[in-house]
Protein backbone atom coordinates (compact mmCIF):
# COMPACT_ATOMS: atom_id res chain seq x y z
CA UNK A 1 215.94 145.05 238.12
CA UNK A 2 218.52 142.10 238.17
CA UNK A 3 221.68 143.07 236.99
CA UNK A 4 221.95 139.91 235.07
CA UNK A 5 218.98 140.43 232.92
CA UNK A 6 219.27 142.35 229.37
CA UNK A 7 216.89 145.27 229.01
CA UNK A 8 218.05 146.17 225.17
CA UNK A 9 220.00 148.86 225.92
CA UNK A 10 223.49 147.01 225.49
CA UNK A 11 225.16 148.40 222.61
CA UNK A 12 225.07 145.10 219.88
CA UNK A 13 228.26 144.08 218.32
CA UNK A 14 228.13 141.70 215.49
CA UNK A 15 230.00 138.37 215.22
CA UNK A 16 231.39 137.51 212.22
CA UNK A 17 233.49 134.54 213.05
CA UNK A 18 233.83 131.94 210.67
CA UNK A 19 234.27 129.52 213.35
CA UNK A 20 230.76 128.81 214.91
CA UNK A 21 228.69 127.07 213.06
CA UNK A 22 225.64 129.92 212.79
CA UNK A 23 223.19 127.17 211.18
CA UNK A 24 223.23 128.76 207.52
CA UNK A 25 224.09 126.93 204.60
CA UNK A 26 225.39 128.08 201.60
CA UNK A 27 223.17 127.41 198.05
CA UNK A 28 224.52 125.42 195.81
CA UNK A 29 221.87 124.35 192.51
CA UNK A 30 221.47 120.59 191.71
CA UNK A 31 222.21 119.78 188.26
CA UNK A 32 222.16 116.03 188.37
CA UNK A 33 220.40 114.33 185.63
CA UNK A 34 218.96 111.73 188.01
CA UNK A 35 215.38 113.29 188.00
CA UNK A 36 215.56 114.37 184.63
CA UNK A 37 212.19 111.89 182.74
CA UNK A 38 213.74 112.58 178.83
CA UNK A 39 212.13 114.01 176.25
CA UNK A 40 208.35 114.36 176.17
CA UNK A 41 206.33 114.03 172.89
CA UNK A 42 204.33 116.78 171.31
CA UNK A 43 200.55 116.79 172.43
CA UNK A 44 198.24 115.71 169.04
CA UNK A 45 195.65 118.23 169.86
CA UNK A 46 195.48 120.97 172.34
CA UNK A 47 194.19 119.90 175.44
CA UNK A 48 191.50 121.66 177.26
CA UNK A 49 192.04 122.27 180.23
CA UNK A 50 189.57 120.33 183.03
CA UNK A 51 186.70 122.68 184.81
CA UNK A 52 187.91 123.92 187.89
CA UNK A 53 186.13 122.48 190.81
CA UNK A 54 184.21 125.21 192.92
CA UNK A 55 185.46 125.02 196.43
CA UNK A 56 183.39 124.97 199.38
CA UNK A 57 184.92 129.03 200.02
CA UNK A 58 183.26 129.85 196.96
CA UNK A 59 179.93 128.30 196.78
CA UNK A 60 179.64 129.92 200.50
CA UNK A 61 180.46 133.03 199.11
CA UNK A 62 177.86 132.59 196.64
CA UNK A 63 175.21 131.69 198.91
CA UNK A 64 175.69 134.62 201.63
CA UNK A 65 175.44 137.28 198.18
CA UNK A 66 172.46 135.20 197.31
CA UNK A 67 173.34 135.36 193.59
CA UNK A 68 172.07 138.84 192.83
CA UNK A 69 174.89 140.69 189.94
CA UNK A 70 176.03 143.64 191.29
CA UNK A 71 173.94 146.92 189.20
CA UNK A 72 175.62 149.09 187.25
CA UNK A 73 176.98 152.21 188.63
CA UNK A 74 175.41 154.36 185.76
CA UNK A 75 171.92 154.69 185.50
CA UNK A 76 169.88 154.78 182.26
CA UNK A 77 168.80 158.09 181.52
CA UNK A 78 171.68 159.89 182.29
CA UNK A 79 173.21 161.58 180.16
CA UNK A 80 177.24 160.45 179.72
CA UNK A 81 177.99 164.15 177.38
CA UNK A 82 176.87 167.46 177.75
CA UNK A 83 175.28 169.39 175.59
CA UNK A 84 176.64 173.04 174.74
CA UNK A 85 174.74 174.85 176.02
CA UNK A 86 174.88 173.42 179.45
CA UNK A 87 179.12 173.55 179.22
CA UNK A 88 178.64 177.13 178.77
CA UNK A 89 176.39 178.32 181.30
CA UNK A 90 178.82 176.37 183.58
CA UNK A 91 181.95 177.89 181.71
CA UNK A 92 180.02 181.59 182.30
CA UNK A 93 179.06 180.97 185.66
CA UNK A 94 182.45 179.50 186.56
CA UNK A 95 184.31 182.51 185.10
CA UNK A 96 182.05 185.36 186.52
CA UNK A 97 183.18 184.56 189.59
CA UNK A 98 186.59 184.20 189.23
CA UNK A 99 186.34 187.44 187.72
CA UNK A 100 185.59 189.19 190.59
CA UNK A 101 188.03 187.09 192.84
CA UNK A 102 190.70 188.39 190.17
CA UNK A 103 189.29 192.20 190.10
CA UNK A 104 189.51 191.82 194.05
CA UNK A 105 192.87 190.36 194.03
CA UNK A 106 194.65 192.87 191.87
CA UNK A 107 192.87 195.56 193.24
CA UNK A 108 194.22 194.24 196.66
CA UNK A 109 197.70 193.76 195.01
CA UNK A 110 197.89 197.38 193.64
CA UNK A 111 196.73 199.65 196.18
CA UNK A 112 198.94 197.58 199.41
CA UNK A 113 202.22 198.66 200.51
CA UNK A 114 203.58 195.33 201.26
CA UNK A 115 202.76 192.86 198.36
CA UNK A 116 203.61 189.46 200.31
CA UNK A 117 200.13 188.68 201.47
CA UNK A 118 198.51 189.79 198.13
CA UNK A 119 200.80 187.22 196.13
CA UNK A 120 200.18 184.47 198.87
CA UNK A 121 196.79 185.33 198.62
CA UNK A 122 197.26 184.94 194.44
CA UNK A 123 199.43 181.69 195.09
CA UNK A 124 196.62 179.97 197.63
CA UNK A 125 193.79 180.48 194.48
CA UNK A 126 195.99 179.46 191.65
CA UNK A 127 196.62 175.99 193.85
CA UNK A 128 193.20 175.96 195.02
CA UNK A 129 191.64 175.78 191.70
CA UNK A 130 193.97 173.69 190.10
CA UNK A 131 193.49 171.01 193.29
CA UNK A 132 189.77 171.53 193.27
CA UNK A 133 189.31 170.99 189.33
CA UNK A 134 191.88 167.64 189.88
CA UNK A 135 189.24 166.44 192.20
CA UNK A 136 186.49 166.99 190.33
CA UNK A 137 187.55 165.29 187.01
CA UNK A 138 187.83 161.99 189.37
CA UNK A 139 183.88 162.15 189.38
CA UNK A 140 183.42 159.03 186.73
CA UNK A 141 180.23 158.95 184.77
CA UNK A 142 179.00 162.99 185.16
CA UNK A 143 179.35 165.20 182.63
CA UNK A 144 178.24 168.37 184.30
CA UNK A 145 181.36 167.67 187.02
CA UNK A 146 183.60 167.25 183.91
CA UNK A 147 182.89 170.42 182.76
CA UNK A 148 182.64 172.11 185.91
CA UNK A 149 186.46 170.63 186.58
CA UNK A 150 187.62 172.38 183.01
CA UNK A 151 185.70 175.29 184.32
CA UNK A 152 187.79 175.51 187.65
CA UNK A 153 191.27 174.78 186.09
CA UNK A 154 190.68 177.87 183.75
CA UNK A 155 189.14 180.15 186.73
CA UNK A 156 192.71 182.01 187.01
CA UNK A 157 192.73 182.51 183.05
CA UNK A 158 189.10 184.15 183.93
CA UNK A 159 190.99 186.31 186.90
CA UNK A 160 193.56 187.38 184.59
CA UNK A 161 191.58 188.39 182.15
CA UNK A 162 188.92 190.56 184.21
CA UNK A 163 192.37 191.94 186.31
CA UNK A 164 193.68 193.24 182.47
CA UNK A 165 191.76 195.96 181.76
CA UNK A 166 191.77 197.62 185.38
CA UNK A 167 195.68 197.19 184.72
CA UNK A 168 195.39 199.01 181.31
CA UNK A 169 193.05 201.94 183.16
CA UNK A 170 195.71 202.22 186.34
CA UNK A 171 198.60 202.36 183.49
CA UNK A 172 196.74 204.94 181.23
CA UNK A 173 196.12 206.77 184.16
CA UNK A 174 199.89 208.12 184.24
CA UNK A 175 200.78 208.03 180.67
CA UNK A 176 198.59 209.78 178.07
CA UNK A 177 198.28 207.98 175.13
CA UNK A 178 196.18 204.92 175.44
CA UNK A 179 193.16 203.31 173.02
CA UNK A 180 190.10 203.54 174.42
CA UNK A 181 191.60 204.52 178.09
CA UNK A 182 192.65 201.07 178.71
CA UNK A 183 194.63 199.68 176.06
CA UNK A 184 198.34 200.95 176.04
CA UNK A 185 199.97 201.55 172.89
């Protein structure tokens, strides 16, 4: 390489001198009254305003669609609510199986020596559900997806609640006095 010719590695030091003329001009705002036209007088009636003329752009843009409206994105005959029933089965089926991820968790939690992986394991479903019912409530226009996304945002009250009584059992194990065998009192 030349030694004359800059490759960008120079370390840049800014000039600030007040000096050279650097080709920027300071604003200063116009205030003369020489343009000014006077006062205007109040319109009579609102105008309307004219029809916009339809460019060329647009009448192209037209033609290439070929005029057709764009359908709707929900169909007739589909249902926009649910009926109860059908938010139940989903709320039952939802919560069976979070059931038995939440029997399999605890059980996992209580009999390990080393609880870190059991409460990452805990931590990685509570986030899991609660990003996987977010996405599903984006569906627009299904019901059933609605209610599945309620049904996956509650899936860790559904864990908690089938991990309770195997807690009450493994607690009433060691102390004596317990309703039923499960509930502590």
């Amino acid at each position: 390489m030349a030694d004359d010719e800059d490759t960008g590695t120079q370390s840049f030091v800014p000039n600030f001198d007040d000096e050279d003329d650097t080709g920027t001009q300071s604003f200063v705002p116009n205030f003369d009254d020489e343009d000014d036209t006077g006062a205007q007088p109040a319109p009579k009636a609102p105008e309307r305003p004219a029809e916009p003329e339809t460019s060329a752009a647009v009448e192209a843009a037209e033609g290439e669609a070929g005029g057709v409206p764009v359908q709707p994105v929900t169909v007739p005959g589909r249902y926009l609510y649910l009926k109860w029933w059908q938010l139940v089965l989903v709320l039952l089926g939802v919560w069976m199986v979070s059931a038995v991820v939440g029997l399999g968790l605890f059980y996992w939690w209580y009999h390990s020596v080393d609880k870190t992986a059991t409460a990452f394991a805990v931590l990685v479903y509570v986030v899991a559900c609660a990003v996987g019912g977010v996405m599903l409530a984006m569906a627009q226009g299904r019901a059933l997806l609605s209610a599945l996304s309620l049904a996956v945002m509650s899936g860790p009250f559904a864990s908690v609640a089938a991990a309770a009584p195997l807690y009450g059992y493994y607690f009433c194990e060691r102390t004596g006095h317990c309703l039923i065998g499960v509930i502590p009192y």
